[in-house]
N, C-alpha and C. Protein backbone atom coordinates (compact mmCIF):
# COMPACT_ATOMS: atom_id res chain seq x y z
N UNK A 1 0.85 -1.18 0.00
CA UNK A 1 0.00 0.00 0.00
C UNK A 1 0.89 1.24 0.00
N UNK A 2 0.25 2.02 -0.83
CA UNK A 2 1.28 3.42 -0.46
C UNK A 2 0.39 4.53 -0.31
N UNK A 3 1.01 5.72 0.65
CA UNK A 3 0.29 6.51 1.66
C UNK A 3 0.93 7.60 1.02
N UNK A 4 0.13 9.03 0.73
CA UNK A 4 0.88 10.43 0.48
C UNK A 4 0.20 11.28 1.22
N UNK A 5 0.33 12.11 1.86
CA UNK A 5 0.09 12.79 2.48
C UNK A 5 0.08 14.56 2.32
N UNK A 6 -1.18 15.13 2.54
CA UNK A 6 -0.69 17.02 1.83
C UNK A 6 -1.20 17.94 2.19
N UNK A 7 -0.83 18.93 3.26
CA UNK A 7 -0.91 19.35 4.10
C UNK A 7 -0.99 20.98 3.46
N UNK A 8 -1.88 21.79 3.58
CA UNK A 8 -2.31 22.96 3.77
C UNK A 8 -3.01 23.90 4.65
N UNK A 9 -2.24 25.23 4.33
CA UNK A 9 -3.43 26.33 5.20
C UNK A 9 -4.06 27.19 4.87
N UNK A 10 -5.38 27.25 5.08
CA UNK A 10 -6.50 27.98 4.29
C UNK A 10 -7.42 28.88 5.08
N UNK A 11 -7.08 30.19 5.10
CA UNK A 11 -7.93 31.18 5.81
C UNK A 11 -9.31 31.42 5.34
N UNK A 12 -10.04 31.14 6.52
CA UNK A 12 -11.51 31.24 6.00
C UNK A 12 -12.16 31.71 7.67
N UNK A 13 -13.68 31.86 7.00
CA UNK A 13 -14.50 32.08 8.33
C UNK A 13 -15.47 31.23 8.09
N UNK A 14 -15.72 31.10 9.44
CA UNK A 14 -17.14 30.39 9.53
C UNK A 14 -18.20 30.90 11.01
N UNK A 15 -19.52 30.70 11.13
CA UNK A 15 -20.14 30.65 12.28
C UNK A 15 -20.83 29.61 12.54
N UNK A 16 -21.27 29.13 13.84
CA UNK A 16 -21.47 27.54 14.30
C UNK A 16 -23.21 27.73 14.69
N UNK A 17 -23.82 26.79 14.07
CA UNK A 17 -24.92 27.19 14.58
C UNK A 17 -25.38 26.14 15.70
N UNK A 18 -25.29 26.74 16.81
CA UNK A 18 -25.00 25.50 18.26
C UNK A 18 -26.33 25.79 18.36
N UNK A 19 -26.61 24.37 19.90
CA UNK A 19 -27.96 24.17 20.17
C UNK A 19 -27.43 25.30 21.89
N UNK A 20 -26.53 25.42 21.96
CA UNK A 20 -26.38 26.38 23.19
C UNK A 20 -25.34 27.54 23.17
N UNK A 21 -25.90 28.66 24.00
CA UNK A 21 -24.98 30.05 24.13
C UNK A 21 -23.89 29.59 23.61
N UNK A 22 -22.77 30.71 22.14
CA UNK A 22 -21.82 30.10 22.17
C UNK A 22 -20.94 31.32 21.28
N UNK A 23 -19.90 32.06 21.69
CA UNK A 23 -19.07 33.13 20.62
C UNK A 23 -19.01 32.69 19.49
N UNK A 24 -18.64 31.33 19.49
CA UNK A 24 -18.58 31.11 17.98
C UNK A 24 -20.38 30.74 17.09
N UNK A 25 -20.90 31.07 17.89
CA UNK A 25 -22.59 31.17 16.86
C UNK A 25 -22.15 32.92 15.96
N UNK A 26 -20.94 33.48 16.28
CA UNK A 26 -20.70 34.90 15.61
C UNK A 26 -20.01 34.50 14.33
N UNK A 27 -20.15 35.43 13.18
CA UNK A 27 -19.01 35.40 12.40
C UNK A 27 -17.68 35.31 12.70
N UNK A 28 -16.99 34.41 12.44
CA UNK A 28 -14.91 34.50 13.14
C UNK A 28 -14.26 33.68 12.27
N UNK A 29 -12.88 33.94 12.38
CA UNK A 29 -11.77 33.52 11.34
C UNK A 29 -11.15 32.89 12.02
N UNK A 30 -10.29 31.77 11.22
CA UNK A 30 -9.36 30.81 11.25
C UNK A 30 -8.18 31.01 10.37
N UNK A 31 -6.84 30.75 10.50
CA UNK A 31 -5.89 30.23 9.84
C UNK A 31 -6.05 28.71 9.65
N UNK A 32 -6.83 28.00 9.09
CA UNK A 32 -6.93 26.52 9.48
C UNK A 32 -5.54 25.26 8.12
N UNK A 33 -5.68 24.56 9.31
CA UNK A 33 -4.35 23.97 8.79
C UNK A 33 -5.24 22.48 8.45
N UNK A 34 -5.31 22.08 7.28
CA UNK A 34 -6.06 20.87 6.90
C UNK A 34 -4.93 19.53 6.22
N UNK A 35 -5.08 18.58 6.44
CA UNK A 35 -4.26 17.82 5.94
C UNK A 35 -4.98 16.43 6.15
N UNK A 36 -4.52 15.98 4.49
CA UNK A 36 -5.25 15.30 4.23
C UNK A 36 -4.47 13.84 3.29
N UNK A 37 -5.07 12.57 3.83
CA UNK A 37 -4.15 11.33 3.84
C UNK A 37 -4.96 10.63 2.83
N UNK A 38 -4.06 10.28 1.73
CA UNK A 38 -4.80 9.55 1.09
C UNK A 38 -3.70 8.17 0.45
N UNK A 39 -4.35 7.09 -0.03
CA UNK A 39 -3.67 5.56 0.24
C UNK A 39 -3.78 4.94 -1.32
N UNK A 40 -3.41 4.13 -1.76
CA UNK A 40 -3.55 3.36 -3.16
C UNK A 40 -2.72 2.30 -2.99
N UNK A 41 -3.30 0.99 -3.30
CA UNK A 41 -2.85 -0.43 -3.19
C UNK A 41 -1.58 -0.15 -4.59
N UNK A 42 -1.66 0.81 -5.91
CA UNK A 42 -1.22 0.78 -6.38
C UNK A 42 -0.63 1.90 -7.29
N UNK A 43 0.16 2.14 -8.10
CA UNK A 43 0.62 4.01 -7.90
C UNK A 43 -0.28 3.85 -9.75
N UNK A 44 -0.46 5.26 -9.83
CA UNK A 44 -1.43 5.26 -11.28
C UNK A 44 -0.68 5.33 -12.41
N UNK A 45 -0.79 5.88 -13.70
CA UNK A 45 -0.05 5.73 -14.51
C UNK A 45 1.31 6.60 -14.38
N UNK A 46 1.03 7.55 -13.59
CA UNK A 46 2.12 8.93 -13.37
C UNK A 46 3.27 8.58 -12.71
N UNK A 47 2.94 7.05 -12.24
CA UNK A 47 3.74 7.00 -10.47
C UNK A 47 3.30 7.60 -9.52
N UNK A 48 1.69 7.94 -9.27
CA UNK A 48 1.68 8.47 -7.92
C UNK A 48 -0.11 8.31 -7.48
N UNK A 49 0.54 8.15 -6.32
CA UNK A 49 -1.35 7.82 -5.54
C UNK A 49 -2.34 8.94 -5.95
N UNK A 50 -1.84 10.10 -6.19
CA UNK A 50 -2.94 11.31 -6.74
C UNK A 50 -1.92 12.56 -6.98
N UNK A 51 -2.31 12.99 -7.44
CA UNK A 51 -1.57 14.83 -7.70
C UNK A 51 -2.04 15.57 -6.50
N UNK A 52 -0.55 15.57 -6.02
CA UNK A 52 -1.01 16.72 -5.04
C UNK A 52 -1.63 18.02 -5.23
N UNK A 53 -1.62 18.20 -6.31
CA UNK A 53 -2.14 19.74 -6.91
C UNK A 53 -3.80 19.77 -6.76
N UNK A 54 -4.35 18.14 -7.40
CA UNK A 54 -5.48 18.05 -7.14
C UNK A 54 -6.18 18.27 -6.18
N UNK A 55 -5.19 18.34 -4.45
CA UNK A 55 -5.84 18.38 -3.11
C UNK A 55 -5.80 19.74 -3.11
N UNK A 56 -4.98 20.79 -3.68
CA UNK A 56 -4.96 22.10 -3.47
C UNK A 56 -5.86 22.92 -4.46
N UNK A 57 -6.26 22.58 -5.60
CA UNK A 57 -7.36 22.84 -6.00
C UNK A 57 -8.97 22.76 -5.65
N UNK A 58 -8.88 21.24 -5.40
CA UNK A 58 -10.33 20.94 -4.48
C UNK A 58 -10.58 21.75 -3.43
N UNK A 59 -9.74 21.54 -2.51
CA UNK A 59 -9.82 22.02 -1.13
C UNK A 59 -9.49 23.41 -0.72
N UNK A 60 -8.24 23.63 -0.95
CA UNK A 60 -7.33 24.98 -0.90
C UNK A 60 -8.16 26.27 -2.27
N UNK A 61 -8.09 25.19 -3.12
CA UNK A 61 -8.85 26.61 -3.98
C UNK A 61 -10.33 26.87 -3.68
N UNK A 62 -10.96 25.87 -3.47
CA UNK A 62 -12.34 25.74 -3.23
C UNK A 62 -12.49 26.98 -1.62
N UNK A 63 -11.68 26.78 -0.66
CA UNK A 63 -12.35 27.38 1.15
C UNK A 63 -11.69 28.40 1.17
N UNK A 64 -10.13 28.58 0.34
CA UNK A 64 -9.52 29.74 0.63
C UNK A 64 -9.88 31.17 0.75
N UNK A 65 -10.10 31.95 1.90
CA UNK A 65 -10.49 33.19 2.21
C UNK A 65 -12.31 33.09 2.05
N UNK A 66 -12.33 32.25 2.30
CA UNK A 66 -14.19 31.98 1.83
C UNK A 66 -15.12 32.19 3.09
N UNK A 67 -16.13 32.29 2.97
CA UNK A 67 -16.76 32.23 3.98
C UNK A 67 -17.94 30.77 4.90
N UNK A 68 -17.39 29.64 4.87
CA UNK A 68 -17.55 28.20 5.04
C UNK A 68 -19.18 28.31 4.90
N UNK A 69 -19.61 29.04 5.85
CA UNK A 69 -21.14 28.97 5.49
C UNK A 69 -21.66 28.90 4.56
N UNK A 70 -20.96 29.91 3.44
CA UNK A 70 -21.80 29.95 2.44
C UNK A 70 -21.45 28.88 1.07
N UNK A 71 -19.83 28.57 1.88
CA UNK A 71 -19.30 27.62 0.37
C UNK A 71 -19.79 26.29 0.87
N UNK A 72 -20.23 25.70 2.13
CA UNK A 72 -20.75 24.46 2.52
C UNK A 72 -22.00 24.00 2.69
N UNK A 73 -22.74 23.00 2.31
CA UNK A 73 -24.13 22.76 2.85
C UNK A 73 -24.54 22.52 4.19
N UNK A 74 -23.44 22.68 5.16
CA UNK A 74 -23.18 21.90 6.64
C UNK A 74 -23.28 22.76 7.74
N UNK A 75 -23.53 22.35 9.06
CA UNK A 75 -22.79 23.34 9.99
C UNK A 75 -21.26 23.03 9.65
N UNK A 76 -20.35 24.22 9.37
CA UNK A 76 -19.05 24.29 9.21
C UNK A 76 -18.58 23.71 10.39
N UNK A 77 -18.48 22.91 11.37
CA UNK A 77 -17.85 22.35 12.33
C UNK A 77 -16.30 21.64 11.43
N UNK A 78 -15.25 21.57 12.40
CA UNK A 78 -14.20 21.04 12.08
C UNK A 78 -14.57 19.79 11.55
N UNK A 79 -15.35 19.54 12.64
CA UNK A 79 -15.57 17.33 12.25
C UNK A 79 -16.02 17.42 11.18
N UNK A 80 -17.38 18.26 10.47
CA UNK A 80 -17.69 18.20 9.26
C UNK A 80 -17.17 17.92 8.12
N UNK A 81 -16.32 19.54 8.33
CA UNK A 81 -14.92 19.87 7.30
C UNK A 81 -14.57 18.88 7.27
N UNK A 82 -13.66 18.13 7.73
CA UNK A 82 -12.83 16.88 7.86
C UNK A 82 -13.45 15.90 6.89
N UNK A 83 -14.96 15.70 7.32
CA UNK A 83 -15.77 14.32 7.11
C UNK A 83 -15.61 14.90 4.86
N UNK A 84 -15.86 16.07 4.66
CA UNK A 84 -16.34 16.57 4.08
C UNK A 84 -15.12 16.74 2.51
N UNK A 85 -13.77 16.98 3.43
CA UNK A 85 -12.49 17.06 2.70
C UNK A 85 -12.26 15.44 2.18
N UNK A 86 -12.55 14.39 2.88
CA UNK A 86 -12.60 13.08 2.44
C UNK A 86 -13.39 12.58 1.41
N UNK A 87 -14.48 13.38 1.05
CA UNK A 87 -15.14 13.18 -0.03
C UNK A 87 -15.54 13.45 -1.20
N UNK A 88 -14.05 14.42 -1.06
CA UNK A 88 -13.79 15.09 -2.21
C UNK A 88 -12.88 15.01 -3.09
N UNK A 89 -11.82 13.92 -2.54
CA UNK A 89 -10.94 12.97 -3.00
C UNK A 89 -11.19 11.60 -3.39
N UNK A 90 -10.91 10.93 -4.07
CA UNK A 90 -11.66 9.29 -3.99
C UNK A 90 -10.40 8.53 -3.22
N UNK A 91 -8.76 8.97 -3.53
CA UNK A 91 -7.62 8.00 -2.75
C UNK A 91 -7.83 8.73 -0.96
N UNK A 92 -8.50 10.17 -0.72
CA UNK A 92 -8.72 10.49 0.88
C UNK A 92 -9.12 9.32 1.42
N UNK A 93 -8.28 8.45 2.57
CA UNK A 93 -8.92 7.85 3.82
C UNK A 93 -8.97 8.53 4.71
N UNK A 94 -8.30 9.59 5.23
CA UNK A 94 -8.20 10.20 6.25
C UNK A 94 -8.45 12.40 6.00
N UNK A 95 -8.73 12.95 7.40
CA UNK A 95 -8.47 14.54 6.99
C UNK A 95 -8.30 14.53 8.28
N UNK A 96 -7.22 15.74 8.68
CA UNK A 96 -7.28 16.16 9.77
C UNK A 96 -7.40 17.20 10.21
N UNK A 97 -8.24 18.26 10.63
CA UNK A 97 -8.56 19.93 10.05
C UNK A 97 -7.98 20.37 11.43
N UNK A 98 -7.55 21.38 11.89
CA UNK A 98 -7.41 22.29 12.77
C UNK A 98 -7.32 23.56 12.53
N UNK A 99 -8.02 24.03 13.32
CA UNK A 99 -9.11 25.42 13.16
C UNK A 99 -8.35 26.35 13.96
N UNK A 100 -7.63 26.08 15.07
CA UNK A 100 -6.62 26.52 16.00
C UNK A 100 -5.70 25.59 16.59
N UNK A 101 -4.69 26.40 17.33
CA UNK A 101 -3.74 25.32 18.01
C UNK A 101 -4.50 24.49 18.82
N UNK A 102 -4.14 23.19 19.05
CA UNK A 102 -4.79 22.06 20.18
C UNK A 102 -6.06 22.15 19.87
N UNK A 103 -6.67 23.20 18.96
CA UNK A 103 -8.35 22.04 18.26
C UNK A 103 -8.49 21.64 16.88
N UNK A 104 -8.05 20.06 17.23
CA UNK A 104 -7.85 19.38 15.71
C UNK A 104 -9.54 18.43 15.65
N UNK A 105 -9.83 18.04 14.79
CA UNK A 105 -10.95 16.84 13.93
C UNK A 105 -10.26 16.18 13.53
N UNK A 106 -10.37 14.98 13.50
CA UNK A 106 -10.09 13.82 12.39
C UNK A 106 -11.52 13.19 11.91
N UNK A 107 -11.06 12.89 10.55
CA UNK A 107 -11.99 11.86 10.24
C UNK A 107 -11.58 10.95 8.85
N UNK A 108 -12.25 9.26 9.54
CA UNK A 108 -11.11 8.37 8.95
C UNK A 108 -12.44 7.14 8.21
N UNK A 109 -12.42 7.49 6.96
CA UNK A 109 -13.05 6.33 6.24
C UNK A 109 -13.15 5.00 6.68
N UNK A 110 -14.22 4.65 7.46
CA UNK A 110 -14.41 2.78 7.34
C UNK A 110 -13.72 2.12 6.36
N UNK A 111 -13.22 1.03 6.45
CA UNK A 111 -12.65 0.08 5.46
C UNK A 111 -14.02 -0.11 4.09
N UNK A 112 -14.92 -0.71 5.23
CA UNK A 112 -16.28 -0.89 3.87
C UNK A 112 -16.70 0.50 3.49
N UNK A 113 -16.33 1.84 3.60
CA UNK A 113 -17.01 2.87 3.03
C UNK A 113 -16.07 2.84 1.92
N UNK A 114 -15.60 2.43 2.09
CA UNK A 114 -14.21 2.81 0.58
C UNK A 114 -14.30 1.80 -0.70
């Protein structure tokens, strides 16, 4: 199996729409650092599990300076993002988003979702 891995940071805002009192139910910004793991039993015609360029287009071009609310169908929550960056890749098993220091998401494809 081979694993590549590609790591970006993408300034954006978002607001949370919680079920309780919360600052972040306000408009606010992130430097968010997303990185994202993706796997292939076998490398493609190029030699490689995917183009990394492809993760920075999808992702990086898609949220950069954006406003999450409006570029997502979701509550913008990290876990979302995460769930959300995985499905926008087909080799993504994994994303790991952090929105700030020490608050990271992961989220990691089931074997049978893949």
């Amino acid at each position: 199996m081979y694993y590549v891995q590609k790591t970006m940071e993408i300034a954006g805002c978002h607001r949370l729409n919680l079920s309780y009192p919360s600052k972040c139910s306000s408009l606010h910004g992130h430097n968010w650092i997303i990185t994202v793991y993706c796997k292939a039993p076998t490398l493609n015609a190029d030699g490689m599990v995917f183009d990394f360029t492809r993760a920075k287009e999808k992702i990086h071009g898609y949220l950069d300076h954006g406003n999450f609310n409006e570029l997502l169908p979701f509550n913008p929550t990290a876990e979302n993002i995460a769930k959300w960056v995985t499905d926008q890749i087909p080799e993504c098993y994994k994303a790991m988003v952090q929105e700030s220091e020490g608050n990271i998401a992961i989220y990691e494809v089931e074997d049978s979702e893949q």
